[in-house]
PDB file of N, CA and C in Angstrom:
ATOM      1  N   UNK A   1       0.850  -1.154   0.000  1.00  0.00           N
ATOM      2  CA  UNK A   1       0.000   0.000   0.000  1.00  0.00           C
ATOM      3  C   UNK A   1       0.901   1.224   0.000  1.00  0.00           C
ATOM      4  N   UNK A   2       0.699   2.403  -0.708  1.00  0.00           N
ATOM      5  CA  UNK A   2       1.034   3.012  -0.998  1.00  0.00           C
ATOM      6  C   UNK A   2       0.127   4.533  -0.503  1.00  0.00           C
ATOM      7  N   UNK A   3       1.086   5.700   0.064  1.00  0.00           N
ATOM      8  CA  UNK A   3       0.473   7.015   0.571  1.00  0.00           C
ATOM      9  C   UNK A   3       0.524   7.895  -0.664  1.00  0.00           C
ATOM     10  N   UNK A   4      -0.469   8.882  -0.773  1.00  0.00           N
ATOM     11  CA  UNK A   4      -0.397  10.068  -1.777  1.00  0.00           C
ATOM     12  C   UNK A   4       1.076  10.126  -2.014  1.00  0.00           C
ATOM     13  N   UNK A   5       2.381  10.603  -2.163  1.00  0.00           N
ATOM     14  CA  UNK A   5       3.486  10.588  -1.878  1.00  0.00           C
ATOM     15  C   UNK A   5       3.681   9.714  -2.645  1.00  0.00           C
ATOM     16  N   UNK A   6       3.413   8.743  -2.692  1.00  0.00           N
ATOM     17  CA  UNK A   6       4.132   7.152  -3.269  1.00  0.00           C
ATOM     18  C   UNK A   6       5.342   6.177  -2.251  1.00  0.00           C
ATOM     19  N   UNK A   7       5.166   6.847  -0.783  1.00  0.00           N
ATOM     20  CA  UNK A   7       5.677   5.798  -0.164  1.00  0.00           C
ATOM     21  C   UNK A   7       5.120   4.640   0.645  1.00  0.00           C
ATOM     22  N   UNK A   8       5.686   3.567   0.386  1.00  0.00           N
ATOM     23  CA  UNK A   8       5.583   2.486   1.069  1.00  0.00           C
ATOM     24  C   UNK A   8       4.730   2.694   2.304  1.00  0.00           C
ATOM     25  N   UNK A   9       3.374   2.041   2.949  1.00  0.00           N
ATOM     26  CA  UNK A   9       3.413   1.946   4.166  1.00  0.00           C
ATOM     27  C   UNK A   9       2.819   0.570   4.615  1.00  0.00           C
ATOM     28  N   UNK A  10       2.418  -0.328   3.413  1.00  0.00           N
ATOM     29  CA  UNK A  10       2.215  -1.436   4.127  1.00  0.00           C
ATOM     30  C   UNK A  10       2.750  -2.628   3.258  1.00  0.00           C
ATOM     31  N   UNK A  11       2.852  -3.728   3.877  1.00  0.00           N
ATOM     32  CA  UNK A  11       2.647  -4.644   2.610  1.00  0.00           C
ATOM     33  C   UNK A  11       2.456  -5.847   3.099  1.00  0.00           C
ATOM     34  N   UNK A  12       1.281  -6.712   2.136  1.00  0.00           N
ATOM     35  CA  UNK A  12       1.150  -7.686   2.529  1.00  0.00           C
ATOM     36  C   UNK A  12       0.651  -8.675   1.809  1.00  0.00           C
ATOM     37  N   UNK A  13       0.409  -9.974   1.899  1.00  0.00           N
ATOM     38  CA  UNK A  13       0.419 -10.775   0.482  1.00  0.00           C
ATOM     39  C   UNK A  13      -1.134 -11.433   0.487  1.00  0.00           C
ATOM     40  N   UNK A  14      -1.730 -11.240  -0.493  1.00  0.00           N
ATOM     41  CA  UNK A  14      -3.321 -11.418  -0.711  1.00  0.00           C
ATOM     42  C   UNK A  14      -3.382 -12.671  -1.848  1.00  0.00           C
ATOM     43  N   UNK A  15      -4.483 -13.340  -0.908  1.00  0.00           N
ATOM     44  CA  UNK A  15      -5.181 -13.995  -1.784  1.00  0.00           C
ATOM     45  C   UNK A  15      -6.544 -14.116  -2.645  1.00  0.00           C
ATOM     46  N   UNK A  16      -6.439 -14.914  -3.699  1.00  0.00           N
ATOM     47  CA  UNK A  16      -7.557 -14.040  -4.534  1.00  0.00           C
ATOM     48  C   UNK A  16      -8.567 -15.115  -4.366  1.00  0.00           C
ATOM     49  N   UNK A  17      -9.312 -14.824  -3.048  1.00  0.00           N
ATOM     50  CA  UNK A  17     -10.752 -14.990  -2.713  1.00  0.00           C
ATOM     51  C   UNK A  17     -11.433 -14.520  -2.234  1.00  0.00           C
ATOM     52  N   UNK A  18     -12.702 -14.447  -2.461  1.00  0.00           N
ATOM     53  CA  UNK A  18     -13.520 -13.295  -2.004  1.00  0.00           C
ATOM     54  C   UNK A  18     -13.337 -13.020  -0.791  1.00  0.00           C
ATOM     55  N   UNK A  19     -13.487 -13.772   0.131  1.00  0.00           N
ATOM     56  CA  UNK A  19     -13.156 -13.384   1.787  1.00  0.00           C
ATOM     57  C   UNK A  19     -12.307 -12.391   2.117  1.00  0.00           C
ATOM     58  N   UNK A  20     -10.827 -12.338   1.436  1.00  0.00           N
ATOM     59  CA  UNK A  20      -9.540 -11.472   1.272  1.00  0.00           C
ATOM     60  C   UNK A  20      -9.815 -10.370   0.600  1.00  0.00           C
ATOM     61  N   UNK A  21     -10.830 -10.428  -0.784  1.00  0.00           N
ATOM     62  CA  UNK A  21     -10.481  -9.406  -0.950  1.00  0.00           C
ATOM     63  C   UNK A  21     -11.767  -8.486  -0.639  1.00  0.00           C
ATOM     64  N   UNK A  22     -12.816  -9.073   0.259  1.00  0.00           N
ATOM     65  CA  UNK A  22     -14.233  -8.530   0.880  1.00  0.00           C
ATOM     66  C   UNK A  22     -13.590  -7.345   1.836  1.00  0.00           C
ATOM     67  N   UNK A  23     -12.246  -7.406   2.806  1.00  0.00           N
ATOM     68  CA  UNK A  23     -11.481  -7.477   3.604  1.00  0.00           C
ATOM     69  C   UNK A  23     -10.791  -5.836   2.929  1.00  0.00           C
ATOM     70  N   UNK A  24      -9.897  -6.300   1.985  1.00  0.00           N
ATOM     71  CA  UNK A  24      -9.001  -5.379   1.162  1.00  0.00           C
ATOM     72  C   UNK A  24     -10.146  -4.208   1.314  1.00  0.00           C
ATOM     73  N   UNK A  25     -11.300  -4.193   0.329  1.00  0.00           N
ATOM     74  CA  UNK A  25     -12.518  -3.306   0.011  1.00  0.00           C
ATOM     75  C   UNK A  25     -13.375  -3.016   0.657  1.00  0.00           C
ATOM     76  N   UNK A  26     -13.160  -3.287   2.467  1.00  0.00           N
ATOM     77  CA  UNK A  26     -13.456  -2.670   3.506  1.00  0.00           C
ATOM     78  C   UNK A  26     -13.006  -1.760   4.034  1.00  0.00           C
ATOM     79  N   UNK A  27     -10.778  -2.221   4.232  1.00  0.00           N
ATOM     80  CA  UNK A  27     -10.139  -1.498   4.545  1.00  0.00           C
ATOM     81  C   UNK A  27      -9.997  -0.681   4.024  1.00  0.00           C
ATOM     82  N   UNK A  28      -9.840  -0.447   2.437  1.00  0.00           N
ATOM     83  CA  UNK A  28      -9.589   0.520   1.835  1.00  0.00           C
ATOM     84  C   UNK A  28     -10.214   1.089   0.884  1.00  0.00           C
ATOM     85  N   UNK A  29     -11.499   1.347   1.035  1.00  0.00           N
ATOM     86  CA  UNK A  29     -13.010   1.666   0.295  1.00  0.00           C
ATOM     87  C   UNK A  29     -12.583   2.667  -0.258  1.00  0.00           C
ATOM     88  N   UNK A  30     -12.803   2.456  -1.437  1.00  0.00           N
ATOM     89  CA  UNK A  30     -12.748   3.975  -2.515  1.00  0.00           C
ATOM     90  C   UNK A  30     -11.071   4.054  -2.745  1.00  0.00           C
ATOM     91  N   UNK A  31     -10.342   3.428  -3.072  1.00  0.00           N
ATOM     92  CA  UNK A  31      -8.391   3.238  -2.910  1.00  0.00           C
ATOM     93  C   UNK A  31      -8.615   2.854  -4.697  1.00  0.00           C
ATOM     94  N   UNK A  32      -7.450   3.415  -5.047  1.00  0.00           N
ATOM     95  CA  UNK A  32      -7.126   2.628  -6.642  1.00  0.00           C
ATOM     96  C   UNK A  32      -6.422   1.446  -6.124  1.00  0.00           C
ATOM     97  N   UNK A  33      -6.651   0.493  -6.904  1.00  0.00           N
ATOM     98  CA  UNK A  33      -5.796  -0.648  -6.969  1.00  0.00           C
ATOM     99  C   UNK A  33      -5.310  -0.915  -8.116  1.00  0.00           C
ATOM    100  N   UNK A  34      -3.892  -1.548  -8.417  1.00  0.00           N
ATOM    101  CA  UNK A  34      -3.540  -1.811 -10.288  1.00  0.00           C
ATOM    102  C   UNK A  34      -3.101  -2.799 -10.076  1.00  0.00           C
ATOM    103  N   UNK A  35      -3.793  -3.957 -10.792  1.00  0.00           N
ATOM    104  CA  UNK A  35      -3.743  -5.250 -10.782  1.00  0.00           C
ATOM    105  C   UNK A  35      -3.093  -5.647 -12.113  1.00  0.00           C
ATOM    106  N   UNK A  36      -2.051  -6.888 -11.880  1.00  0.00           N
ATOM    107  CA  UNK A  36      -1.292  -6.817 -13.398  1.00  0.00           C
ATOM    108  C   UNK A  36      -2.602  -8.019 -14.359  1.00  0.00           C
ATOM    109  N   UNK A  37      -2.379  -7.704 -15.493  1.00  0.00           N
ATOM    110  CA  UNK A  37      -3.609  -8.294 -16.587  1.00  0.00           C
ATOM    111  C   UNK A  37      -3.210  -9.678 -16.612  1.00  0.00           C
ATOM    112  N   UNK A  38      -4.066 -10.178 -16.084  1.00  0.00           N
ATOM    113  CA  UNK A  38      -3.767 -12.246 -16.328  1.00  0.00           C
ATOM    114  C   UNK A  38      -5.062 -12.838 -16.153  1.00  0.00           C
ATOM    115  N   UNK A  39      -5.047 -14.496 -15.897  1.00  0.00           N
ATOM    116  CA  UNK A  39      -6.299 -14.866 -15.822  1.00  0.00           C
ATOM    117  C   UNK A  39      -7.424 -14.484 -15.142  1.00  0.00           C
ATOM    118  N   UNK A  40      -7.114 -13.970 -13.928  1.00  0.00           N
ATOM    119  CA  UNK A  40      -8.087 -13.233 -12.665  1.00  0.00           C
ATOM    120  C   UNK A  40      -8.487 -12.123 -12.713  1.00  0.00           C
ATOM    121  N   UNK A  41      -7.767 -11.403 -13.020  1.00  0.00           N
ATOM    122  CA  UNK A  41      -7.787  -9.979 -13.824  1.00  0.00           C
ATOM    123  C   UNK A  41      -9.193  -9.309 -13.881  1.00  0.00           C
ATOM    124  N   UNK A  42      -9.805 -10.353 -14.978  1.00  0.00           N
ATOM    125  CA  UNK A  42     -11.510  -9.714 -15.079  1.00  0.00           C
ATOM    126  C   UNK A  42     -12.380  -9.823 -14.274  1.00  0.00           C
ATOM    127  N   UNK A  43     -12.217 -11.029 -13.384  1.00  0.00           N
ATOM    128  CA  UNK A  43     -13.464 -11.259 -12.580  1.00  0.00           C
ATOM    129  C   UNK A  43     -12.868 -10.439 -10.822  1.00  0.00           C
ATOM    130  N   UNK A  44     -11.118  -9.808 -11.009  1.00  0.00           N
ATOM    131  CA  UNK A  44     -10.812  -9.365 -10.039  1.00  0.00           C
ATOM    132  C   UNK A  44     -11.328  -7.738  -9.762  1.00  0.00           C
ATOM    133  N   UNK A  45     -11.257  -7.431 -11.245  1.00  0.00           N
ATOM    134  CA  UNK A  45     -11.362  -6.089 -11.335  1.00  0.00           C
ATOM    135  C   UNK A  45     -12.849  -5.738 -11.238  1.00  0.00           C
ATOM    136  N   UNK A  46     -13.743  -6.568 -12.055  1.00  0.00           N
ATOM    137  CA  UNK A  46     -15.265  -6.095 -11.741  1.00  0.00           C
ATOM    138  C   UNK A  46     -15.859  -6.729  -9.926  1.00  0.00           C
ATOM    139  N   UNK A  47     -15.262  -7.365  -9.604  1.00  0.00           N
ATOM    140  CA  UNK A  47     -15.317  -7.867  -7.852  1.00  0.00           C
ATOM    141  C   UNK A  47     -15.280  -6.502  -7.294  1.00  0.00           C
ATOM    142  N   UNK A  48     -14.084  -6.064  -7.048  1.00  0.00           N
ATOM    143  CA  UNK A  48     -13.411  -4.899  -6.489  1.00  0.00           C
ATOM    144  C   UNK A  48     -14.122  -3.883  -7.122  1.00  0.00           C
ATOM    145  N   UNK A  49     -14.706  -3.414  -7.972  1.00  0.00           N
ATOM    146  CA  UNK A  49     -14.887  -2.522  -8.953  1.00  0.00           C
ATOM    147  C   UNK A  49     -16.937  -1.963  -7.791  1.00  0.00           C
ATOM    148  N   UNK A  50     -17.248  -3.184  -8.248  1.00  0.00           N
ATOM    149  CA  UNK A  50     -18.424  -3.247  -7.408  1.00  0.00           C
ATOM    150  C   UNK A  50     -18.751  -3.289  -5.978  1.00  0.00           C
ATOM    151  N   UNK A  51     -17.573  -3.265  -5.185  1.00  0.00           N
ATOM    152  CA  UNK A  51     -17.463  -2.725  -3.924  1.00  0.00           C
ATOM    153  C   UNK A  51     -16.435  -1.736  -3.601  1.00  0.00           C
ATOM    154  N   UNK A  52     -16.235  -1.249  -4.561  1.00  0.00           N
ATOM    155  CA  UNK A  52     -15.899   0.652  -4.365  1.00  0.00           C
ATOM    156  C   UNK A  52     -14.855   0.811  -3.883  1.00  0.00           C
ATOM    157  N   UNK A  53     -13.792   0.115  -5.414  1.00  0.00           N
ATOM    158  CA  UNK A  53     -12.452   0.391  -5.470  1.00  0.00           C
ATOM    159  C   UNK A  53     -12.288   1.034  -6.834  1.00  0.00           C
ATOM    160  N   UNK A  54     -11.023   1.919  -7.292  1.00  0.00           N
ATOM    161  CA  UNK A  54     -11.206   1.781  -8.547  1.00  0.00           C
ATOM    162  C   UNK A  54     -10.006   0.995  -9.053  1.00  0.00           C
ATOM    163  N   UNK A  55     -10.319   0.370 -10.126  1.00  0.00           N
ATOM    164  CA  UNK A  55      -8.939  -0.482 -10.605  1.00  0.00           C
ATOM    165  C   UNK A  55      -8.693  -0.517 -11.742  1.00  0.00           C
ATOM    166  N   UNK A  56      -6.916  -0.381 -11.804  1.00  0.00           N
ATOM    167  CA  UNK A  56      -6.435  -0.269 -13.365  1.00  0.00           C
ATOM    168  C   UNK A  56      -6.008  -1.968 -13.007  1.00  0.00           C
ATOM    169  N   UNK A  57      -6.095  -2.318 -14.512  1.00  0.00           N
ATOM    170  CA  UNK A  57      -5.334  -3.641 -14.889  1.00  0.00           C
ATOM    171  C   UNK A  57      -3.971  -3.043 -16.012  1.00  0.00           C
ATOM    172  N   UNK A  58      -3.085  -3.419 -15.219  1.00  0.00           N
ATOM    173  CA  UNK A  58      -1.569  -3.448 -16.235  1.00  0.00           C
ATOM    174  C   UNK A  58      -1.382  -4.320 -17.210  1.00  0.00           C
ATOM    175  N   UNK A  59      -1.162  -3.982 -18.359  1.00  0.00           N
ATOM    176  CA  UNK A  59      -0.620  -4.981 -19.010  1.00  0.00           C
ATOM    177  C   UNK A  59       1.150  -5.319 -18.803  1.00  0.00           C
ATOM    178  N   UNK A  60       1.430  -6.216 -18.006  1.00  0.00           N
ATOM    179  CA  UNK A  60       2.951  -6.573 -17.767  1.00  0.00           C
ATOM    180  C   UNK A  60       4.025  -5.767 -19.008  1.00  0.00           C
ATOM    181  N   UNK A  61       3.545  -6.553 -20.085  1.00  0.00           N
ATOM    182  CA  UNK A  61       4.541  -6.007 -21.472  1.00  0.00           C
ATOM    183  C   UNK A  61       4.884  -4.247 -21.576  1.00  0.00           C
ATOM    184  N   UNK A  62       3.959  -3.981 -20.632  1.00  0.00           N
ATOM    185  CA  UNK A  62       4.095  -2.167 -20.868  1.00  0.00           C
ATOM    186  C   UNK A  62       4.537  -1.376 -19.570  1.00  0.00           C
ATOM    187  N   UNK A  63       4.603  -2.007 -18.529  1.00  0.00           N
ATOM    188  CA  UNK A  63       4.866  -1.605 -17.088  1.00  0.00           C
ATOM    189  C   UNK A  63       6.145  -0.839 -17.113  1.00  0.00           C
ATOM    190  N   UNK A  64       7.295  -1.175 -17.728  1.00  0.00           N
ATOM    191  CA  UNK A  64       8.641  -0.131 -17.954  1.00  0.00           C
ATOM    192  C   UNK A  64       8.193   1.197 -18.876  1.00  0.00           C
ATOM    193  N   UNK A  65       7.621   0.878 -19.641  1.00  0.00           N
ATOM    194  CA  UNK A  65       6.981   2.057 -20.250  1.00  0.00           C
ATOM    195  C   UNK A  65       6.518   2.920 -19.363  1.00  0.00           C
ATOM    196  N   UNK A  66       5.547   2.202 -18.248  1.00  0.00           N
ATOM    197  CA  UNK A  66       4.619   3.377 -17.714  1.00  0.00           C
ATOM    198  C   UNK A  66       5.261   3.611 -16.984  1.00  0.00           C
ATOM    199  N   UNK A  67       6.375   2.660 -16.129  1.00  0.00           N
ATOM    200  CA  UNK A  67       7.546   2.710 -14.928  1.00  0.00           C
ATOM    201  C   UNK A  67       7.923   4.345 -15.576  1.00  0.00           C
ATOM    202  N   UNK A  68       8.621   4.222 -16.408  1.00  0.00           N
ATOM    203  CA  UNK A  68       9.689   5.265 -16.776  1.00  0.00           C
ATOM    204  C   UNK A  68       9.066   6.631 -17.447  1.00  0.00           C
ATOM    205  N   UNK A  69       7.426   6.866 -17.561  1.00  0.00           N
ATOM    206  CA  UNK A  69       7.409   7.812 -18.347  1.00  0.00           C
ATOM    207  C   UNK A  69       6.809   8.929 -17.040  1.00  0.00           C
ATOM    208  N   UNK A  70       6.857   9.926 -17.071  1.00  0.00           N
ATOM    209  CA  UNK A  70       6.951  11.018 -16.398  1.00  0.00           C
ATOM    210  C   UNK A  70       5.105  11.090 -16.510  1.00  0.00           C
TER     211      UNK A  70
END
């Protein structure tokens, strides 16, 4: 987890079931999340999406791109 700022203040390792991430979208209601694009991806992003997160999906192949562009 990440502060306005962009520093570090939490971290911790999630699993992708509803219980966890019922949990995530309690703690952090209304938070962007950016989830990288793979099999889970769609049914992760409209999950989260519908309990009032907003979420980008990355496509991996482009992440240095977006890493590095201003």
């Amino acid at each position: 987890m990440l502060d306005a700022p962009g520093e570090v203040v939490e971290r911790e390792k999630l699993n992708l079931e509803r219980p966890d991430l019922k949990a995530l979208a309690r703690k952090y209601h209304g938070s962007r999340v950016i989830i990288e694009c793979g099999a889970h991806s769609p049914w992760v992003n409209r999950w989260l999406t519908k309990h009032g997160m907003e979420v980008v999906v990355a496509n991996p192949r482009k992440l240095r791109a977006i890493w590095d562009a201003d």
